[in-house]
C-alpha atoms as a PDB file:
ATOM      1  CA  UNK A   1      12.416  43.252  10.372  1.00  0.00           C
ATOM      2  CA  UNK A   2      10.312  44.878   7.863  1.00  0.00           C
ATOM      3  CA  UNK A   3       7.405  42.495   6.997  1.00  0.00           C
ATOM      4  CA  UNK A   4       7.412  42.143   3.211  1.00  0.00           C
ATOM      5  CA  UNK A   5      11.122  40.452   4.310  1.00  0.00           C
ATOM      6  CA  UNK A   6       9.290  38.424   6.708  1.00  0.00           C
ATOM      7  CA  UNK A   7       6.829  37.350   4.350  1.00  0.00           C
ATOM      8  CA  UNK A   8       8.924  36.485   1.782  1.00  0.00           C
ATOM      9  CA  UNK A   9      11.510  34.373   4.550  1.00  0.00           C
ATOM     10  CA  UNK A  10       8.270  32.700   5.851  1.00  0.00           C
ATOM     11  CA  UNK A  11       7.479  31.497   2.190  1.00  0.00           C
ATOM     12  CA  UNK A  12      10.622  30.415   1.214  1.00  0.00           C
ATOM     13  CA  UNK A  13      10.768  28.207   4.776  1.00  0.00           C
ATOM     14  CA  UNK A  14       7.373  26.764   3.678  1.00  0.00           C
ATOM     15  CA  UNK A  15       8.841  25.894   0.224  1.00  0.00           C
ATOM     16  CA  UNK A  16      11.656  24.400   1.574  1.00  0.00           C
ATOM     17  CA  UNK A  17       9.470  22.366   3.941  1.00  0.00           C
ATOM     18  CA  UNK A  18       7.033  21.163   1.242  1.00  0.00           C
ATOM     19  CA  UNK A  19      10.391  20.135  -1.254  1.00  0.00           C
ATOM     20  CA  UNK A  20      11.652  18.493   1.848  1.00  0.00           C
ATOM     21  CA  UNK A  21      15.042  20.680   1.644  1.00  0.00           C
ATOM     22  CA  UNK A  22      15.185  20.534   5.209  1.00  0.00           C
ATOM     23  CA  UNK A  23      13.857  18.646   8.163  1.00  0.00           C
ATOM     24  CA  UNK A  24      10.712  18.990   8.951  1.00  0.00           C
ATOM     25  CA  UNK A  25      12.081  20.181  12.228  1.00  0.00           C
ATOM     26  CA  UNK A  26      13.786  22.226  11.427  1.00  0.00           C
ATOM     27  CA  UNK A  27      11.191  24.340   9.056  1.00  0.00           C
ATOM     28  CA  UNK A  28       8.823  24.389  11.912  1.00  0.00           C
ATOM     29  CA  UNK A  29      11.199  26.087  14.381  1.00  0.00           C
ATOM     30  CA  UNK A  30      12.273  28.827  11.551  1.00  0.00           C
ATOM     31  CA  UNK A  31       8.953  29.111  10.917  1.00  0.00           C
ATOM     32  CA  UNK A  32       8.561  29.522  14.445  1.00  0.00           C
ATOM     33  CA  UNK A  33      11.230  32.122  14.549  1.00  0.00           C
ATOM     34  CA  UNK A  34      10.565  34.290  11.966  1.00  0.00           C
ATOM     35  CA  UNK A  35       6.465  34.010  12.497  1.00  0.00           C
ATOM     36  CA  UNK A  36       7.000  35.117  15.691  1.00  0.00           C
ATOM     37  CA  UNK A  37       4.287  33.288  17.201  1.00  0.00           C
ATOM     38  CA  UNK A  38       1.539  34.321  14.496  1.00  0.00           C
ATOM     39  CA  UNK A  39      -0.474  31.953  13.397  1.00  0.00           C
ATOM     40  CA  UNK A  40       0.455  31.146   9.557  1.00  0.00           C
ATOM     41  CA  UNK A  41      -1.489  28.818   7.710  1.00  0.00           C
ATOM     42  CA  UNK A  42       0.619  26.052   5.671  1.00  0.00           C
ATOM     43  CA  UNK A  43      -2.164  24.082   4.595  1.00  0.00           C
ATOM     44  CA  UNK A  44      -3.362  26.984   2.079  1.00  0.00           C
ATOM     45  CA  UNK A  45      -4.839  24.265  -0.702  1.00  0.00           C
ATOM     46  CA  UNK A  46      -7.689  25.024  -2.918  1.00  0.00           C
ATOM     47  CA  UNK A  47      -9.866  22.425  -4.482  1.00  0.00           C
ATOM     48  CA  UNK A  48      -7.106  21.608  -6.978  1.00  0.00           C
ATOM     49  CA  UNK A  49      -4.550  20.718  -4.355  1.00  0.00           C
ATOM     50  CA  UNK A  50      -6.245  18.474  -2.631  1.00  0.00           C
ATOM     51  CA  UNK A  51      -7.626  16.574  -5.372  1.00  0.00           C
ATOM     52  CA  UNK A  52      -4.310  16.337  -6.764  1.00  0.00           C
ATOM     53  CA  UNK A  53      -3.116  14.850  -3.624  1.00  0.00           C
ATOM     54  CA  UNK A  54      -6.120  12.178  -3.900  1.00  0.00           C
ATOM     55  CA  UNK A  55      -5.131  11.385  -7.037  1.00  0.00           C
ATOM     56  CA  UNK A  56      -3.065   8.283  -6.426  1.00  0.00           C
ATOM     57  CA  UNK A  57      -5.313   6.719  -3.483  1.00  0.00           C
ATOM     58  CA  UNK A  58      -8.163   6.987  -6.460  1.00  0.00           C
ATOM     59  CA  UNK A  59      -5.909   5.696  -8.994  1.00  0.00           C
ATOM     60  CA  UNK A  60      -5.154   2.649  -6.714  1.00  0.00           C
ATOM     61  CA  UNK A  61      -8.751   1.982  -5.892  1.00  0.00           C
ATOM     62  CA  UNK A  62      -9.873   1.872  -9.083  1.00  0.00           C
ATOM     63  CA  UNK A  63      -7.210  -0.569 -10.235  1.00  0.00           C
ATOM     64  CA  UNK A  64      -8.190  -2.641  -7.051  1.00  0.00           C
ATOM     65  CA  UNK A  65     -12.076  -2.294  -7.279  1.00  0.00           C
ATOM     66  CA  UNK A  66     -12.050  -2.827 -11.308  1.00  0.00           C
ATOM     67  CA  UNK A  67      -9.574  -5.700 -11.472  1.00  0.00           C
ATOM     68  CA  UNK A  68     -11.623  -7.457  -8.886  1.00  0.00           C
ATOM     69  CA  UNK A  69     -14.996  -6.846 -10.621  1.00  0.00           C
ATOM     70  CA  UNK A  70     -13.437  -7.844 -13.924  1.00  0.00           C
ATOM     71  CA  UNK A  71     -11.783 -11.255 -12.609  1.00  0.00           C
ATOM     72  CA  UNK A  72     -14.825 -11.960  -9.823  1.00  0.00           C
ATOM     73  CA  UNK A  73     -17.867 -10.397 -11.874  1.00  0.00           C
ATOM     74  CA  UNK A  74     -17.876 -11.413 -15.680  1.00  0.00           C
ATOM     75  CA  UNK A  75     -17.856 -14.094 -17.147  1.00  0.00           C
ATOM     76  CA  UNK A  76     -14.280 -13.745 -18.814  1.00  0.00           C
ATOM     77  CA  UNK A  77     -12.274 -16.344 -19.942  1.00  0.00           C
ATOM     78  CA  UNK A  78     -10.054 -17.808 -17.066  1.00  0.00           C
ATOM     79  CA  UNK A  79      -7.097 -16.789 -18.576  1.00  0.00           C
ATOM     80  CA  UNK A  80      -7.771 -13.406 -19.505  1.00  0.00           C
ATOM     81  CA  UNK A  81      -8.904 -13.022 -15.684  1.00  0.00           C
ATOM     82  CA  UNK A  82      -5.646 -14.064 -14.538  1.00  0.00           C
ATOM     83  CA  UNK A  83      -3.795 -11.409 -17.121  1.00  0.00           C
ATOM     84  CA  UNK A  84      -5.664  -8.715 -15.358  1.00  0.00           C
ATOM     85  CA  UNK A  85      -5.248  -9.644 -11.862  1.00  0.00           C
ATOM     86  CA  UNK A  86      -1.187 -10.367 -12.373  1.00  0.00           C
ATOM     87  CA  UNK A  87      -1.339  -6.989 -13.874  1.00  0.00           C
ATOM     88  CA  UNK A  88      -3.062  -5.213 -11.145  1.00  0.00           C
ATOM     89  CA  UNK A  89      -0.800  -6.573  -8.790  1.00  0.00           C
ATOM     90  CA  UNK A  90       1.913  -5.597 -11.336  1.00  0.00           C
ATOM     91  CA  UNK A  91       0.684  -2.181 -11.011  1.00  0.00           C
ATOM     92  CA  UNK A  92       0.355  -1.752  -7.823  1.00  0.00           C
ATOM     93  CA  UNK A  93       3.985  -3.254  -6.987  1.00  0.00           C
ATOM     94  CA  UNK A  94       5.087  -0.557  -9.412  1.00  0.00           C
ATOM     95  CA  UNK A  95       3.252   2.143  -7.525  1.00  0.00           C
ATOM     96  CA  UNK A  96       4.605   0.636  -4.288  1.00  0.00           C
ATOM     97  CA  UNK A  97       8.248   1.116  -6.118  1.00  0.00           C
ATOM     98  CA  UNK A  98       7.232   4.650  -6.990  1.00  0.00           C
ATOM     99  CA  UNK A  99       5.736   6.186  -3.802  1.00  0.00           C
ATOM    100  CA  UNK A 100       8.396   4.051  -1.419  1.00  0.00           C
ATOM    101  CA  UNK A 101       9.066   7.730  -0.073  1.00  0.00           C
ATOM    102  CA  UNK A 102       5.179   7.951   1.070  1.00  0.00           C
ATOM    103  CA  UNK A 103       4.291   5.544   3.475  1.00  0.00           C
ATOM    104  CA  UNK A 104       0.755   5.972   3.424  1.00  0.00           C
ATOM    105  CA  UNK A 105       0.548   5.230   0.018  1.00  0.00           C
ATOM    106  CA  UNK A 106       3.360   2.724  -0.048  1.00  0.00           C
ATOM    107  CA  UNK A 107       0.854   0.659   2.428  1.00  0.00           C
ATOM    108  CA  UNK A 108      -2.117   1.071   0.694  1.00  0.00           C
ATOM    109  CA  UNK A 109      -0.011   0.000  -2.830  1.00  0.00           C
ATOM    110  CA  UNK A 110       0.983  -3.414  -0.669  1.00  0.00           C
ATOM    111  CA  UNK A 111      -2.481  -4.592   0.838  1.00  0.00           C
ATOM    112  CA  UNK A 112      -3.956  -4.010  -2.797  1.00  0.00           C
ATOM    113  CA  UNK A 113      -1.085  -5.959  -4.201  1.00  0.00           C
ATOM    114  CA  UNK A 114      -0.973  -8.705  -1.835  1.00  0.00           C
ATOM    115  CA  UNK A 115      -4.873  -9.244  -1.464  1.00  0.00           C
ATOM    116  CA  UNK A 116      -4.600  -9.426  -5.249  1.00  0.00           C
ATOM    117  CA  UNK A 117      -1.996 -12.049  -5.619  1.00  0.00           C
ATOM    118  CA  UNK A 118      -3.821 -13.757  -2.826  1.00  0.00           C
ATOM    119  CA  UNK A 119      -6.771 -13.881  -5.072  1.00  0.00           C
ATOM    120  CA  UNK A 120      -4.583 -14.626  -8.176  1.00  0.00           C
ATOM    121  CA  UNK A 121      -3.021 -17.708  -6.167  1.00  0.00           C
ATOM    122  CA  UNK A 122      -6.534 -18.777  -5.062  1.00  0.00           C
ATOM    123  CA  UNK A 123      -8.040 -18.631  -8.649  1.00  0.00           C
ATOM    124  CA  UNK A 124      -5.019 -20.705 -10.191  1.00  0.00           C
ATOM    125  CA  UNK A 125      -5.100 -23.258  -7.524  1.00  0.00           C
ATOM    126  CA  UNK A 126      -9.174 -23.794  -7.714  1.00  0.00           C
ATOM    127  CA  UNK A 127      -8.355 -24.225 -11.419  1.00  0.00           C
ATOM    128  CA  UNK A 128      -5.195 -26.552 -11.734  1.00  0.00           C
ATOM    129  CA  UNK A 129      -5.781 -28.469  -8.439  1.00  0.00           C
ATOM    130  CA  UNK A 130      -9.753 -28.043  -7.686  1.00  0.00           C
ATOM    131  CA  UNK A 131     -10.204 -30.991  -4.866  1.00  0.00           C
ATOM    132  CA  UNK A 132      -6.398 -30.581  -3.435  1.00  0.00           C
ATOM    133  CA  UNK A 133      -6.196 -29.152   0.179  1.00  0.00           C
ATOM    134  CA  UNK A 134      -2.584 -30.040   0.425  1.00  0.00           C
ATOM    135  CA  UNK A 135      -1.763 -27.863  -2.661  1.00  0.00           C
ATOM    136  CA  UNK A 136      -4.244 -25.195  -1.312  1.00  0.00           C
ATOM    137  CA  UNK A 137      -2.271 -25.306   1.758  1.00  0.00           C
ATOM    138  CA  UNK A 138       1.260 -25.065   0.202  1.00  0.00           C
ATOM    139  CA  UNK A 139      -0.438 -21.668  -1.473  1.00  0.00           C
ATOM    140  CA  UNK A 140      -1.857 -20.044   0.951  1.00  0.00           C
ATOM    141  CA  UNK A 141       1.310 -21.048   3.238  1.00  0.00           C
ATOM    142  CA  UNK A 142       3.354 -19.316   0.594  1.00  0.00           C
ATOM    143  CA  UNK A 143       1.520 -16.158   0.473  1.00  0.00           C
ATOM    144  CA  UNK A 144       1.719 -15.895   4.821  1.00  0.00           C
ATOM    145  CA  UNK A 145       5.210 -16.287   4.442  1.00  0.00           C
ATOM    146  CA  UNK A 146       5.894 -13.704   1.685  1.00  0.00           C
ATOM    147  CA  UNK A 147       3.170 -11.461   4.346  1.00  0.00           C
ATOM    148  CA  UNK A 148       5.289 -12.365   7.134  1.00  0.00           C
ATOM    149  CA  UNK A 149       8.736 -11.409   5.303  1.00  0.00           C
ATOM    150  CA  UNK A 150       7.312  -7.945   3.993  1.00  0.00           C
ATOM    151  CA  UNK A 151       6.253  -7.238   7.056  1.00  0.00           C
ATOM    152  CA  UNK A 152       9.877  -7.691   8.719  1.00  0.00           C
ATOM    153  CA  UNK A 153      11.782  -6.306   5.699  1.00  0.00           C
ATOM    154  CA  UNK A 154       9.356  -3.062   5.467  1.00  0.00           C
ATOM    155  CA  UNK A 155       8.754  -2.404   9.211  1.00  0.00           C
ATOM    156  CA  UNK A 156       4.865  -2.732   8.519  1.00  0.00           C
ATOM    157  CA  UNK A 157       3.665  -4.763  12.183  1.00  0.00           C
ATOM    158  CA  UNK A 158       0.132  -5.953  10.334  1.00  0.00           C
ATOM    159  CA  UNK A 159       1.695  -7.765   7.660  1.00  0.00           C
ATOM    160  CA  UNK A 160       4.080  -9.650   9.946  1.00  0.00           C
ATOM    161  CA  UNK A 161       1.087 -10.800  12.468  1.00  0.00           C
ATOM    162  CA  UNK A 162      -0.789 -11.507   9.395  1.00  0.00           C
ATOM    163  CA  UNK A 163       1.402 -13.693   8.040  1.00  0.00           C
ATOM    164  CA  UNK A 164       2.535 -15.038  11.415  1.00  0.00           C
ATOM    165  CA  UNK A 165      -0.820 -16.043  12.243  1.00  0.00           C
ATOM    166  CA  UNK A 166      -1.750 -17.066   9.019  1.00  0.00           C
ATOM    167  CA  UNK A 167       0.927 -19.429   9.021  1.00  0.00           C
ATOM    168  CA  UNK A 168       0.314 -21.158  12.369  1.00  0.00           C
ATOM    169  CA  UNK A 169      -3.587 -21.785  11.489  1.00  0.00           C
ATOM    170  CA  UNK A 170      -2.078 -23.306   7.866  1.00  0.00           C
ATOM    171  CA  UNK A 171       0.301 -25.543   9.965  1.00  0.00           C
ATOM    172  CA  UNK A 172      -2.253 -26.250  12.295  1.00  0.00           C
ATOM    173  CA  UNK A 173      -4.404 -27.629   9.354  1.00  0.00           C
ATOM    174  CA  UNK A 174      -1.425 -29.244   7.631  1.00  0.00           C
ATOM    175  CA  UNK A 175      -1.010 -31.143  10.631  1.00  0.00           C
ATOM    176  CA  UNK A 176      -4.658 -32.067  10.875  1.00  0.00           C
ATOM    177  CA  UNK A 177      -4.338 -32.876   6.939  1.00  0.00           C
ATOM    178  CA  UNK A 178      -1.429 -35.227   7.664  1.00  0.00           C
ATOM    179  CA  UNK A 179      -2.037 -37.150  10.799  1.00  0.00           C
ATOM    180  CA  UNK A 180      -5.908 -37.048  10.147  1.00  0.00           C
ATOM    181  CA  UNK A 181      -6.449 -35.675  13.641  1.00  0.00           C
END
């Protein structure tokens, strides 16, 4: 086969691999095929590429990192605090929704979101109920479960023994709460 054909079969596989077309399987044995055990290089990025690929891990920190500096750090009004958290954790449930198909991302979207609305839960209990441990423990025993469903519904093993753990230390101190053990 003449190797400008080649070439342009070999590029056409590595499209088709990057636009998911085909299994990823698959691509890899064609490219095997037609590469004919030469070393090709698919990871051809310059700067530009890989920057672009950082883009939403940077977008999702700084919603994390500023959300938590502007609710933890300032001296905002309580209210306005909990805006911005419930809308970083809106965010980042709508960038969980949009990169579902990337599970990286899709994880790092969920512990942002969840440490968030276990801050957010925190914050509105110390404010409504400031010297109630049962209604502390009702929260936090709400956000383990919601952890501990995730984690079963999405396949994702550290948010189910979070929230399985973090539900038997909350009944453990429920109990001791109750019976005043």
């Amino acid at each position: 086969m003449n190797e400008t054909r080649k070439k342009i079969i070999i590029n056409e596989i590595l499209y088709w691999k990057k636009a998911r077309m085909l299994p990823e399987q698959y691509c890899d044995y064609l490219l095997a095929l037609y590469s004919e055990g030469e070393d090709f290089d698919t990871e051809k990025e310059d700067g530009n590429g890989r920057f672009l690929r950082m883009l939403p891990y940077l977008a999702i920190a700084f919603i994390t990192i500023s959300a938590i500096c502007l609710t933890n750090f300032t001296q905002l009004p309580f209210k306005l605090q909990i805006v911005i958290s419930t809308a970083a954790v809106i965010i980042l449930l709508g960038f969980a929704f949009l990169f579902s198909r990337r599970r990286p991302l899709l994880q790092v979207c969920l512990i942002g979101a969840s440490l968030m609305l276990l801050g957010v839960t925190l914050d509105i209990v110390e404010a409504f109920a400031p010297r109630s441990n049962s209604v502390l423990y009702i929260s936090l025993l709400a956000n383990c479960l919601l952890w501990w469903g995730s984690g079963r519904k999405l396949s994702l093993p550290y948010f189910t023994i979070a929230g399985i753990l973090g539900t038997g230390v909350i009944c453990f101190f429920m109990a001791r709460l109750i019976f005043g053990l």
